[in-house]
ModelCIF file with pLDDT and N, C-alpha, C, O atoms, coordinates in Angstrom:
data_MODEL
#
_entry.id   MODEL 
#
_entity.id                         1 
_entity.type                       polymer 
_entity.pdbx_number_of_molecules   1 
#
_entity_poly.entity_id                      1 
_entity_poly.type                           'polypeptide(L)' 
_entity_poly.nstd_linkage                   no 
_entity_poly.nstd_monomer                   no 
_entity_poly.pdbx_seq_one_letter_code       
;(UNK)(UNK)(UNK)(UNK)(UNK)(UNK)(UNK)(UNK)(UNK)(UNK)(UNK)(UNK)(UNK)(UNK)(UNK)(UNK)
(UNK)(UNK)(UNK)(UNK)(UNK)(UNK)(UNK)(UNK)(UNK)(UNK)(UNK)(UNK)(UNK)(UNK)(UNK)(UNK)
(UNK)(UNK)(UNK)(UNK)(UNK)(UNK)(UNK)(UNK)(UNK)(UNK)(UNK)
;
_entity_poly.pdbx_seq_one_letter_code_can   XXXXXXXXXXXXXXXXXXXXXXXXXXXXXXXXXXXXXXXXXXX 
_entity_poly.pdbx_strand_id                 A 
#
loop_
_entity_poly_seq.entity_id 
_entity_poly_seq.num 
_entity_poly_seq.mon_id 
_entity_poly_seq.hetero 
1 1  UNK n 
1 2  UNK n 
1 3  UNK n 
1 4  UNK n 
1 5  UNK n 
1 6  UNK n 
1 7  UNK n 
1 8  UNK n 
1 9  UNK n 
1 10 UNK n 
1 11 UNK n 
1 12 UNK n 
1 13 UNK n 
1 14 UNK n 
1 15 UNK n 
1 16 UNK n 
1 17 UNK n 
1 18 UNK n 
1 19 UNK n 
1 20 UNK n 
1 21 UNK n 
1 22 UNK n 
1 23 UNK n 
1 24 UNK n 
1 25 UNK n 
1 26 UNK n 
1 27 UNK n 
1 28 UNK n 
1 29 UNK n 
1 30 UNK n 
1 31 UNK n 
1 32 UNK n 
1 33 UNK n 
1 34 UNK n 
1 35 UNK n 
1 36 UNK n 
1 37 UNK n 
1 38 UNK n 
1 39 UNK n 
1 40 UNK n 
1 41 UNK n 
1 42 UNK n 
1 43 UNK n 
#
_struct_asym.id          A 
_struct_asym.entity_id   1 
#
loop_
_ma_qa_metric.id 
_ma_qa_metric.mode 
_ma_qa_metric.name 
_ma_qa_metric.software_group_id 
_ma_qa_metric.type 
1 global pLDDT . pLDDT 
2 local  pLDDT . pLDDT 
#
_ma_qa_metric_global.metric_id      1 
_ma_qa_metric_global.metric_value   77.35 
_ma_qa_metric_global.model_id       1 
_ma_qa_metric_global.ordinal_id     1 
#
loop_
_ma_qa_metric_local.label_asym_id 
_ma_qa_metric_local.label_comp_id 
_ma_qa_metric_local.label_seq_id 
_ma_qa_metric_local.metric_id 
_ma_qa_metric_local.metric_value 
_ma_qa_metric_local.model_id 
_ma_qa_metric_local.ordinal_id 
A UNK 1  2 73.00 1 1  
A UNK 2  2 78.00 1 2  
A UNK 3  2 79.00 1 3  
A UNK 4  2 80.00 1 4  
A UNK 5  2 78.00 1 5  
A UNK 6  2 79.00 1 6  
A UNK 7  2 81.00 1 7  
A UNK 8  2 79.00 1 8  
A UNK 9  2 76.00 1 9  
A UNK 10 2 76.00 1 10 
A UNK 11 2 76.00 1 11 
A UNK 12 2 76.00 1 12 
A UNK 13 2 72.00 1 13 
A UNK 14 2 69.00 1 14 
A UNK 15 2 67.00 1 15 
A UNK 16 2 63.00 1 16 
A UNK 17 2 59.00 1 17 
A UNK 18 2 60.00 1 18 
A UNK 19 2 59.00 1 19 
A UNK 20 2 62.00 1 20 
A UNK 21 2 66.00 1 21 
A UNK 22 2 70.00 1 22 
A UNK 23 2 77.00 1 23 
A UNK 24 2 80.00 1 24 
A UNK 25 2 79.00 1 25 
A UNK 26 2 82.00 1 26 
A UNK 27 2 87.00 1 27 
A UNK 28 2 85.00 1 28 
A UNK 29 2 81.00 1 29 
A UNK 30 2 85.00 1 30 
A UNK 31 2 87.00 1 31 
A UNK 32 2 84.00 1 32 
A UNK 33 2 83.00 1 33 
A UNK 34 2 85.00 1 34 
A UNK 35 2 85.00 1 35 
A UNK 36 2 82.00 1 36 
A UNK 37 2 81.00 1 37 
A UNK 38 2 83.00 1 38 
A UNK 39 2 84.00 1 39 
A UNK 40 2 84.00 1 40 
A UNK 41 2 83.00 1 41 
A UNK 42 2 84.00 1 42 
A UNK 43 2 87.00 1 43 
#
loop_
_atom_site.group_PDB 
_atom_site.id 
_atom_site.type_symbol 
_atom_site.label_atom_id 
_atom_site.label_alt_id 
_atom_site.label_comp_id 
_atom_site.label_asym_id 
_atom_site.label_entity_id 
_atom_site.label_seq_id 
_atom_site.pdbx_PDB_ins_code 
_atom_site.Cartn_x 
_atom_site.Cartn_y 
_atom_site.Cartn_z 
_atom_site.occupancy 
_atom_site.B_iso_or_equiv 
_atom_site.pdbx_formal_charge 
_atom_site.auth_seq_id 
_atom_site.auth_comp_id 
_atom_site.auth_asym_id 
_atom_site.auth_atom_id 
_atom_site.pdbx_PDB_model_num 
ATOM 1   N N  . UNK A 1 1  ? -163.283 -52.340 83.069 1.00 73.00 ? 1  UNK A N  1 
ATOM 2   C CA . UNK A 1 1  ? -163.553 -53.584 82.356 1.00 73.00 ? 1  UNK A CA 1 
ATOM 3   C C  . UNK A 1 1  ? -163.712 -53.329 80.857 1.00 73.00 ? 1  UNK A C  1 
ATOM 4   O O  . UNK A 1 1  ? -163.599 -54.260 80.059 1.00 73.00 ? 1  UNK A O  1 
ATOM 5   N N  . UNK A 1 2  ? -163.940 -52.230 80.514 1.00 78.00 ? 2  UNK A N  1 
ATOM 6   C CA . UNK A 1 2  ? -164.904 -51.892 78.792 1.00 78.00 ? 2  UNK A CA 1 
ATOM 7   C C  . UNK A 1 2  ? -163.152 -51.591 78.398 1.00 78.00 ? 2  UNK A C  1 
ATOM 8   O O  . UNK A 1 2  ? -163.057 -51.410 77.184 1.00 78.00 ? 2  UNK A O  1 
ATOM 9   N N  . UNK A 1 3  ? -162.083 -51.518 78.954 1.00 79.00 ? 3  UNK A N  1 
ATOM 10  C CA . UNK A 1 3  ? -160.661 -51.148 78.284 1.00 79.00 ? 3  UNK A CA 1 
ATOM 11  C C  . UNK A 1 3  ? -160.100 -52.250 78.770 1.00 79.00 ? 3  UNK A C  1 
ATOM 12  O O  . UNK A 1 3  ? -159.057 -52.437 78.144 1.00 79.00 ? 3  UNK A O  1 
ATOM 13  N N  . UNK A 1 4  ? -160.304 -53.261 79.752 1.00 80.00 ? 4  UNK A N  1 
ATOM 14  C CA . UNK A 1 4  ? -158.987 -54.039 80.081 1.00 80.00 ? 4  UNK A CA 1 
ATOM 15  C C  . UNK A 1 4  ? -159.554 -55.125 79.224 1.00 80.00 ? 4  UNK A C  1 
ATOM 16  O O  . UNK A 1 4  ? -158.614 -55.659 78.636 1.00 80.00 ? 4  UNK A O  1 
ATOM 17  N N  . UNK A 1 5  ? -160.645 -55.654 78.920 1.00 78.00 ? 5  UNK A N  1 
ATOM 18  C CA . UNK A 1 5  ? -161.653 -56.922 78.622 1.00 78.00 ? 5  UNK A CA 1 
ATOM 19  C C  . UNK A 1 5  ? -160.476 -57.062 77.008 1.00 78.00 ? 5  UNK A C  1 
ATOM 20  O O  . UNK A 1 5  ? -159.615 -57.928 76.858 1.00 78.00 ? 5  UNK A O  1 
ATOM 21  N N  . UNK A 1 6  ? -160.816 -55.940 76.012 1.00 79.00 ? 6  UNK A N  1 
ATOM 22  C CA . UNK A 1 6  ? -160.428 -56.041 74.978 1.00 79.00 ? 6  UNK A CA 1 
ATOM 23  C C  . UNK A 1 6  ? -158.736 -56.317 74.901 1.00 79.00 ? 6  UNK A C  1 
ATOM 24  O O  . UNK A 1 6  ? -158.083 -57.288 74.520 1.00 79.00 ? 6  UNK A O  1 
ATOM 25  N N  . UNK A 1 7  ? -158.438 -55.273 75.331 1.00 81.00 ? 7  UNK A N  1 
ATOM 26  C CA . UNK A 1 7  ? -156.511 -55.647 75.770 1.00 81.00 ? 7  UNK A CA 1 
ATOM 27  C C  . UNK A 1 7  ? -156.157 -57.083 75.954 1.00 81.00 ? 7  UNK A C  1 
ATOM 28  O O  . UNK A 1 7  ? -155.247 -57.688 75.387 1.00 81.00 ? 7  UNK A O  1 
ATOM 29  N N  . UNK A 1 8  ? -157.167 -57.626 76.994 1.00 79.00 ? 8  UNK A N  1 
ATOM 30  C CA . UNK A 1 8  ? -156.965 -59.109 77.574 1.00 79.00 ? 8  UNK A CA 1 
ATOM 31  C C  . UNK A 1 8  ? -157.009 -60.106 76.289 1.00 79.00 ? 8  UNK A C  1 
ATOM 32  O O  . UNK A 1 8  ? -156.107 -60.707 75.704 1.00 79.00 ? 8  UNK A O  1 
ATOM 33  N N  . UNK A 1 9  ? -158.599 -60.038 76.057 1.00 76.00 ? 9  UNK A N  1 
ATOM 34  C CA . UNK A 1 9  ? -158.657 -60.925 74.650 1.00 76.00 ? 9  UNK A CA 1 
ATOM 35  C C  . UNK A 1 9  ? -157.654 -60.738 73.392 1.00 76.00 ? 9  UNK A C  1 
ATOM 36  O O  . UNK A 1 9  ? -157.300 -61.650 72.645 1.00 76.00 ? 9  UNK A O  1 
ATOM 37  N N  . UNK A 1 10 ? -157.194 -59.130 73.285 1.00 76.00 ? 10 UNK A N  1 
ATOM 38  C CA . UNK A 1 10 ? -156.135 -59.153 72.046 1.00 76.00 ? 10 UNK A CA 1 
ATOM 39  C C  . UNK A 1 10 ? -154.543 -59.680 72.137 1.00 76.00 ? 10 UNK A C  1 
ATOM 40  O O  . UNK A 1 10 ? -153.721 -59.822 71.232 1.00 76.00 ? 10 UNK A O  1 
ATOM 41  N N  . UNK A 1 11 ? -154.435 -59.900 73.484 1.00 76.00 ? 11 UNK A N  1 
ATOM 42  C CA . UNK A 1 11 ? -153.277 -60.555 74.080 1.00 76.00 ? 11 UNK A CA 1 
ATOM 43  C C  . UNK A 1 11 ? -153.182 -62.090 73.934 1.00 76.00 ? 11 UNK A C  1 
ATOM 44  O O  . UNK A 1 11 ? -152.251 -62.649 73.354 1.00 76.00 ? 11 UNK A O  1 
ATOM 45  N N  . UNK A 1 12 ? -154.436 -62.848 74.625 1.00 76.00 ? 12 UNK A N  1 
ATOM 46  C CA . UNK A 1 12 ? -154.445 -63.612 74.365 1.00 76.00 ? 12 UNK A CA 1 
ATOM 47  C C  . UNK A 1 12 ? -155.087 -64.395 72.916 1.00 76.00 ? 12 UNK A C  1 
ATOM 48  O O  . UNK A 1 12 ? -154.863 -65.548 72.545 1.00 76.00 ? 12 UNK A O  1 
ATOM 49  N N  . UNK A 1 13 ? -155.571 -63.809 72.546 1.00 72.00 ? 13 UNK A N  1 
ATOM 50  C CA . UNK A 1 13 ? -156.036 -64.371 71.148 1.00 72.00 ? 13 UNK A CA 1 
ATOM 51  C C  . UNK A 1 13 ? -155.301 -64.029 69.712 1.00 72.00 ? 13 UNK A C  1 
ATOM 52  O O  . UNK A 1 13 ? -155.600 -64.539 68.632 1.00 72.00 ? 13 UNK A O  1 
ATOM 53  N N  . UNK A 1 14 ? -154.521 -63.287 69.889 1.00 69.00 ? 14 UNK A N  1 
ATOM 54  C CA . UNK A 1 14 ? -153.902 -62.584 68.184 1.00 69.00 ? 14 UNK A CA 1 
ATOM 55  C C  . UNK A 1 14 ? -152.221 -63.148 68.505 1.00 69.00 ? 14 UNK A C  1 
ATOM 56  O O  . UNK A 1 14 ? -151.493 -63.310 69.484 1.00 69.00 ? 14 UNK A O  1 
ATOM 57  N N  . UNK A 1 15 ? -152.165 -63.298 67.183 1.00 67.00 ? 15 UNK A N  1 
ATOM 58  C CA . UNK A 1 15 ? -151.028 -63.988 67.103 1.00 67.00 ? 15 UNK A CA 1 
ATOM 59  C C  . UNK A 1 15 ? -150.077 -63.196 67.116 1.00 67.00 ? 15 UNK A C  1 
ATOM 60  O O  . UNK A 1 15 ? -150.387 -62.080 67.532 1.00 67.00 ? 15 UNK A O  1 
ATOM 61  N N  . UNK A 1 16 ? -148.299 -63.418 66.620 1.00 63.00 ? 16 UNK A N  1 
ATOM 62  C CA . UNK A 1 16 ? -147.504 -62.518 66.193 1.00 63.00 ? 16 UNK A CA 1 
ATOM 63  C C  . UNK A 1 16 ? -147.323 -62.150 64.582 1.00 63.00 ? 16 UNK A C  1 
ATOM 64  O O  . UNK A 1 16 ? -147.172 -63.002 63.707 1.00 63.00 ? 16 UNK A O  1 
ATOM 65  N N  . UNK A 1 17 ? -147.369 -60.669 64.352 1.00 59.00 ? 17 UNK A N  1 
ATOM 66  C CA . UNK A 1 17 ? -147.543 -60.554 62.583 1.00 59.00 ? 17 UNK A CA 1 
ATOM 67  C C  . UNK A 1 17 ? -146.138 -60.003 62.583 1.00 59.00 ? 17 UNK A C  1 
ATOM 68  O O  . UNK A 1 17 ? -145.446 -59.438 63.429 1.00 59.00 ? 17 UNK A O  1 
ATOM 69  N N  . UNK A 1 18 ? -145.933 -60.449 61.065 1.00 60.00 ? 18 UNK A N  1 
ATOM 70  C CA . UNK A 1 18 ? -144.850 -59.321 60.908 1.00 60.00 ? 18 UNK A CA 1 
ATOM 71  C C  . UNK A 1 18 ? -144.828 -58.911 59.861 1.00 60.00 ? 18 UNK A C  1 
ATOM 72  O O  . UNK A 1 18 ? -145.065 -59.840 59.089 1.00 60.00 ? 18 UNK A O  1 
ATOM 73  N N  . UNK A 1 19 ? -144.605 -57.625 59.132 1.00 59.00 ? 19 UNK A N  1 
ATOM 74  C CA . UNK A 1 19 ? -144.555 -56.910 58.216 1.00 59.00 ? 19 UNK A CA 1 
ATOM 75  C C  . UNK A 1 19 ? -143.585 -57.009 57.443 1.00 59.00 ? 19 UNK A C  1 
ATOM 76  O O  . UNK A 1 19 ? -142.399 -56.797 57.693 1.00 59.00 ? 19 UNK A O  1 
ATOM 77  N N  . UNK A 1 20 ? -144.167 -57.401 56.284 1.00 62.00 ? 20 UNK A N  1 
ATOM 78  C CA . UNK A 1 20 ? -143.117 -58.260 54.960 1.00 62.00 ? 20 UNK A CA 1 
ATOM 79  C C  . UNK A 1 20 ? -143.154 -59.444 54.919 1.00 62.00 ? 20 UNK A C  1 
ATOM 80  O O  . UNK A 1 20 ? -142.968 -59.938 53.807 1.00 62.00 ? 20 UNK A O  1 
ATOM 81  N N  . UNK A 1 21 ? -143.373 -60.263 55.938 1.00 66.00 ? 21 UNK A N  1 
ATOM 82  C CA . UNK A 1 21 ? -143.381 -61.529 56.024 1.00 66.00 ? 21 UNK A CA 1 
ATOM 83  C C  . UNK A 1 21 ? -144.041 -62.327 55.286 1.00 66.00 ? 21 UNK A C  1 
ATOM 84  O O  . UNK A 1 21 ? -143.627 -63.359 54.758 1.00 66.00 ? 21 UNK A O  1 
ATOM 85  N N  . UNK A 1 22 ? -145.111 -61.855 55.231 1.00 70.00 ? 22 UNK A N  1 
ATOM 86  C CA . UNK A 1 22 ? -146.449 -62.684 53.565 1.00 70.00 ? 22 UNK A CA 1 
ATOM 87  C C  . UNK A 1 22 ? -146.008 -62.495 52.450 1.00 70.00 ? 22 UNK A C  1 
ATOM 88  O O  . UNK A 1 22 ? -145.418 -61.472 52.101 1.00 70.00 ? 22 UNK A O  1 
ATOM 89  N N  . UNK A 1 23 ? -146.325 -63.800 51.512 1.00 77.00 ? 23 UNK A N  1 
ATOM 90  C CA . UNK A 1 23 ? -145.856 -63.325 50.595 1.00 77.00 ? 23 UNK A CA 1 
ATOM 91  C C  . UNK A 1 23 ? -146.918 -63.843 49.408 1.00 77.00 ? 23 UNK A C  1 
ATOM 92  O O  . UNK A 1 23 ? -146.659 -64.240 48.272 1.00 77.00 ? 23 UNK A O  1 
ATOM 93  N N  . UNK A 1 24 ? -148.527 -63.658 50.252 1.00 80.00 ? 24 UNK A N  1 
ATOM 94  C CA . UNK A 1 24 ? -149.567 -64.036 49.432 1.00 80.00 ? 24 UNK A CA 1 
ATOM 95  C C  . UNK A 1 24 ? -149.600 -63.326 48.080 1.00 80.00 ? 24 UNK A C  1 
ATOM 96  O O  . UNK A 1 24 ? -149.851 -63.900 47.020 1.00 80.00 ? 24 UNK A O  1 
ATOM 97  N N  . UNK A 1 25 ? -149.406 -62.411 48.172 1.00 79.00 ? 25 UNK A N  1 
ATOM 98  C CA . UNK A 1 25 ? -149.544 -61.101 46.712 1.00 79.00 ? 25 UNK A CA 1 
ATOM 99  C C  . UNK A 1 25 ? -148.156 -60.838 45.903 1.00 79.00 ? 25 UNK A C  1 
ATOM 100 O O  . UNK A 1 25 ? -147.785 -59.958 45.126 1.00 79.00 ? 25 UNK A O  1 
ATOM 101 N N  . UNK A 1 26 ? -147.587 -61.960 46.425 1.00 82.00 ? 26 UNK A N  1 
ATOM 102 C CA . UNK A 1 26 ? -145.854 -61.314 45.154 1.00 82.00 ? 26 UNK A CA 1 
ATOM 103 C C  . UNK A 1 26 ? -146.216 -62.007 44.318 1.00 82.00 ? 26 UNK A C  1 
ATOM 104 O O  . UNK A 1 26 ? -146.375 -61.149 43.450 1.00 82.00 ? 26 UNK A O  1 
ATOM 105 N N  . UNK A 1 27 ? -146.473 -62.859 43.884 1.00 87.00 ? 27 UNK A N  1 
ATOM 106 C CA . UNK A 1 27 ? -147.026 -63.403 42.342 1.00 87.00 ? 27 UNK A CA 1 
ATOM 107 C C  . UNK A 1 27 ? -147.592 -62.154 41.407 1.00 87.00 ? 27 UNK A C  1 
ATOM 108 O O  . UNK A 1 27 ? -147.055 -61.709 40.393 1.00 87.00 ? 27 UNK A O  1 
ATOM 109 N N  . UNK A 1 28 ? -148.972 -61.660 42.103 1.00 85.00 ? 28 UNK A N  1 
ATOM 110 C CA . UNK A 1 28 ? -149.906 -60.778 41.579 1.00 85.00 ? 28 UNK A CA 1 
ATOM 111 C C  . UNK A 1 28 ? -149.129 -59.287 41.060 1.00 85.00 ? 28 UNK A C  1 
ATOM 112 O O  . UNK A 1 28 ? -149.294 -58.607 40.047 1.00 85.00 ? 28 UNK A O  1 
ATOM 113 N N  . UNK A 1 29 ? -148.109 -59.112 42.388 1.00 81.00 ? 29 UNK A N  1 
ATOM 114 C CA . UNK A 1 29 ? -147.258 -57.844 42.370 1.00 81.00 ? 29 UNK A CA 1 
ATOM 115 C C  . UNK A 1 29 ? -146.204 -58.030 41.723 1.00 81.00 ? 29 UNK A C  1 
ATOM 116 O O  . UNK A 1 29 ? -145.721 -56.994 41.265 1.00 81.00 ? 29 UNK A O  1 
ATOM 117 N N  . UNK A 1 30 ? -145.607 -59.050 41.490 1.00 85.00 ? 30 UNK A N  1 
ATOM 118 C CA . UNK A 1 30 ? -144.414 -59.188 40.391 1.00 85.00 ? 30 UNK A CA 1 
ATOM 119 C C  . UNK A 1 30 ? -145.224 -59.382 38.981 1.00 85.00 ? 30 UNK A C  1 
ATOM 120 O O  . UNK A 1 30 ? -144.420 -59.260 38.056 1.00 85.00 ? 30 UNK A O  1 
ATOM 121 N N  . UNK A 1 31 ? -146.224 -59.579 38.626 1.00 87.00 ? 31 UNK A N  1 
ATOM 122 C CA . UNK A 1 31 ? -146.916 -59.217 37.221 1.00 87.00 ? 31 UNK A CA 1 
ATOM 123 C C  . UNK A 1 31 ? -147.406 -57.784 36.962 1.00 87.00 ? 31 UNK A C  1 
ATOM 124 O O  . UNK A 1 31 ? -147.592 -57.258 35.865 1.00 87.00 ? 31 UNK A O  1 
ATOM 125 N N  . UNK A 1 32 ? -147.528 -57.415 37.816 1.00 84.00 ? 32 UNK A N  1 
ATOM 126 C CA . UNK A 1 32 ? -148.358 -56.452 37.822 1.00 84.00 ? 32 UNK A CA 1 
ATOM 127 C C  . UNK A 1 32 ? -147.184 -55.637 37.524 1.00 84.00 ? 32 UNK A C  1 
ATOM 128 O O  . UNK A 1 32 ? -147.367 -54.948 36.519 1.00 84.00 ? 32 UNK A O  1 
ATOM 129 N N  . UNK A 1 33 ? -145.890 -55.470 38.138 1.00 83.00 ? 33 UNK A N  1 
ATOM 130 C CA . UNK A 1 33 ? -144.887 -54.508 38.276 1.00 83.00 ? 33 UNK A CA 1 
ATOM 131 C C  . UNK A 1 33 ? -144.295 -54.992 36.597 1.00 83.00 ? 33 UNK A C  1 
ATOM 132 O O  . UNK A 1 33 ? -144.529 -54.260 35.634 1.00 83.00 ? 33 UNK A O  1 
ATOM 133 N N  . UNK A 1 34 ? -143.700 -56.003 36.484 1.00 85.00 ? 34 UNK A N  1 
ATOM 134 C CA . UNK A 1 34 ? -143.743 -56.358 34.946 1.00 85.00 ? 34 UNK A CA 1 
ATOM 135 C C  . UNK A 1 34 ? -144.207 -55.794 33.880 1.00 85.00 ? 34 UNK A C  1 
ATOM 136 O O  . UNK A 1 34 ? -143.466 -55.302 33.029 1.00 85.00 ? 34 UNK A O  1 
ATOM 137 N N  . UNK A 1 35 ? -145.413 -55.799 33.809 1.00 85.00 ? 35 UNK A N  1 
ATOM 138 C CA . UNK A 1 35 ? -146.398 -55.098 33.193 1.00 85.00 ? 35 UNK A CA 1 
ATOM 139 C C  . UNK A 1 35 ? -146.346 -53.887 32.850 1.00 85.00 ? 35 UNK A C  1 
ATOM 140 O O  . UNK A 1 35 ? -146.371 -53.457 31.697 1.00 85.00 ? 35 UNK A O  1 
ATOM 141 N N  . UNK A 1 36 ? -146.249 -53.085 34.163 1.00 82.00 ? 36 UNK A N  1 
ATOM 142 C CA . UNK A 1 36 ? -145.881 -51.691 33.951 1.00 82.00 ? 36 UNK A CA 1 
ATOM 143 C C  . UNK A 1 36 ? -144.535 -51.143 33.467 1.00 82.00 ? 36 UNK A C  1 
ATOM 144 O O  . UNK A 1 36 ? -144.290 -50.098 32.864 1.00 82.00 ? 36 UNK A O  1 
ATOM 145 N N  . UNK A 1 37 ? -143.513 -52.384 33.999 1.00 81.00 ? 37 UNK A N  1 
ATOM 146 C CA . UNK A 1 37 ? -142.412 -51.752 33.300 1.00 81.00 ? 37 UNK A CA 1 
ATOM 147 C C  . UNK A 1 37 ? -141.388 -52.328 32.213 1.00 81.00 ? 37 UNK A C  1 
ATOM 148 O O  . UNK A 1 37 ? -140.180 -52.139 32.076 1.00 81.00 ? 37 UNK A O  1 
ATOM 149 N N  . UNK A 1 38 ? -142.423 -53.196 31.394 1.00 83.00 ? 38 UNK A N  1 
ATOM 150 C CA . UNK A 1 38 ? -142.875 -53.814 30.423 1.00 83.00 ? 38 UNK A CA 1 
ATOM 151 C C  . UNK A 1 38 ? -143.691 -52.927 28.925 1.00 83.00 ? 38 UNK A C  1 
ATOM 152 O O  . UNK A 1 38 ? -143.817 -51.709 28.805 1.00 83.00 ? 38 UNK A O  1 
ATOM 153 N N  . UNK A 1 39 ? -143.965 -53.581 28.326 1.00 84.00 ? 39 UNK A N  1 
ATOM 154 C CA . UNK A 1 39 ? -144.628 -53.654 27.422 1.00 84.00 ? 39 UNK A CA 1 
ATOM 155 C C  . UNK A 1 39 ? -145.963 -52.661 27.779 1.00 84.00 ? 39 UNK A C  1 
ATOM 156 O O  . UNK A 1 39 ? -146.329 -51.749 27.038 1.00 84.00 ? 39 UNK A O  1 
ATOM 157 N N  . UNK A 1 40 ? -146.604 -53.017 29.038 1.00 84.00 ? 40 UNK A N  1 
ATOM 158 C CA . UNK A 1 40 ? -148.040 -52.604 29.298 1.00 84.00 ? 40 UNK A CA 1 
ATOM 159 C C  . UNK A 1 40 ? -147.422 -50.499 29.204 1.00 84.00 ? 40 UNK A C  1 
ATOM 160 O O  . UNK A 1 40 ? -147.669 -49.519 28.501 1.00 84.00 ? 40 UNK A O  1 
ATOM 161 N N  . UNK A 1 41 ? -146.704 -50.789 30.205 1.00 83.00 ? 41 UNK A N  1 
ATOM 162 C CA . UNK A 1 41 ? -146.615 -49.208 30.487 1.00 83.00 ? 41 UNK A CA 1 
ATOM 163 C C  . UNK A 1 41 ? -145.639 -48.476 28.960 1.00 83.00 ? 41 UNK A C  1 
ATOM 164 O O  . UNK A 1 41 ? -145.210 -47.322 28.972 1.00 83.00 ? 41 UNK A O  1 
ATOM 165 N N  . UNK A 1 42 ? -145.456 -49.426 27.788 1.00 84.00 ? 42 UNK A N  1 
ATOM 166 C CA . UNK A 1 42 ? -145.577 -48.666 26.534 1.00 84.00 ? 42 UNK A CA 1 
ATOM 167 C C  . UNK A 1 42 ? -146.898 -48.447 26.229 1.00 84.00 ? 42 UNK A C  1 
ATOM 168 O O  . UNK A 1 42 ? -146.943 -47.234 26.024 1.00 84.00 ? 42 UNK A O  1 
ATOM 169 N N  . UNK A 1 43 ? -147.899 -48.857 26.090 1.00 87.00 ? 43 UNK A N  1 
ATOM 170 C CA . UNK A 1 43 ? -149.244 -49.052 25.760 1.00 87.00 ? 43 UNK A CA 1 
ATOM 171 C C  . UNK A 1 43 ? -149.737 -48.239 26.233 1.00 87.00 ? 43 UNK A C  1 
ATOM 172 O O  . UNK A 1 43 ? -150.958 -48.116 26.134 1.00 87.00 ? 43 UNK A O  1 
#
């Protein structure tokens, strides 16, 4: 039960992810990369 309980709940409760798929931080990461290969990373 202390190994199947968790398996069970992560099956049924977690969604499907996928890697690359977000794209909360490309704003932050396309400035940021800018920056560096920009002006900032003369500085």
């Amino acid at each position: 039960a202390n190994l199947a309980l968790p398996i069970a709940l992560a099956a049924l409760v977690g969604g499907t992810a996928y890697a690359g798929a977000d794209t909360t931080f490309n704003p932050a990461l396309t400035m940021f990369t800018d920056f560096l290969e920009g002006s900032g990373g003369k500085i």
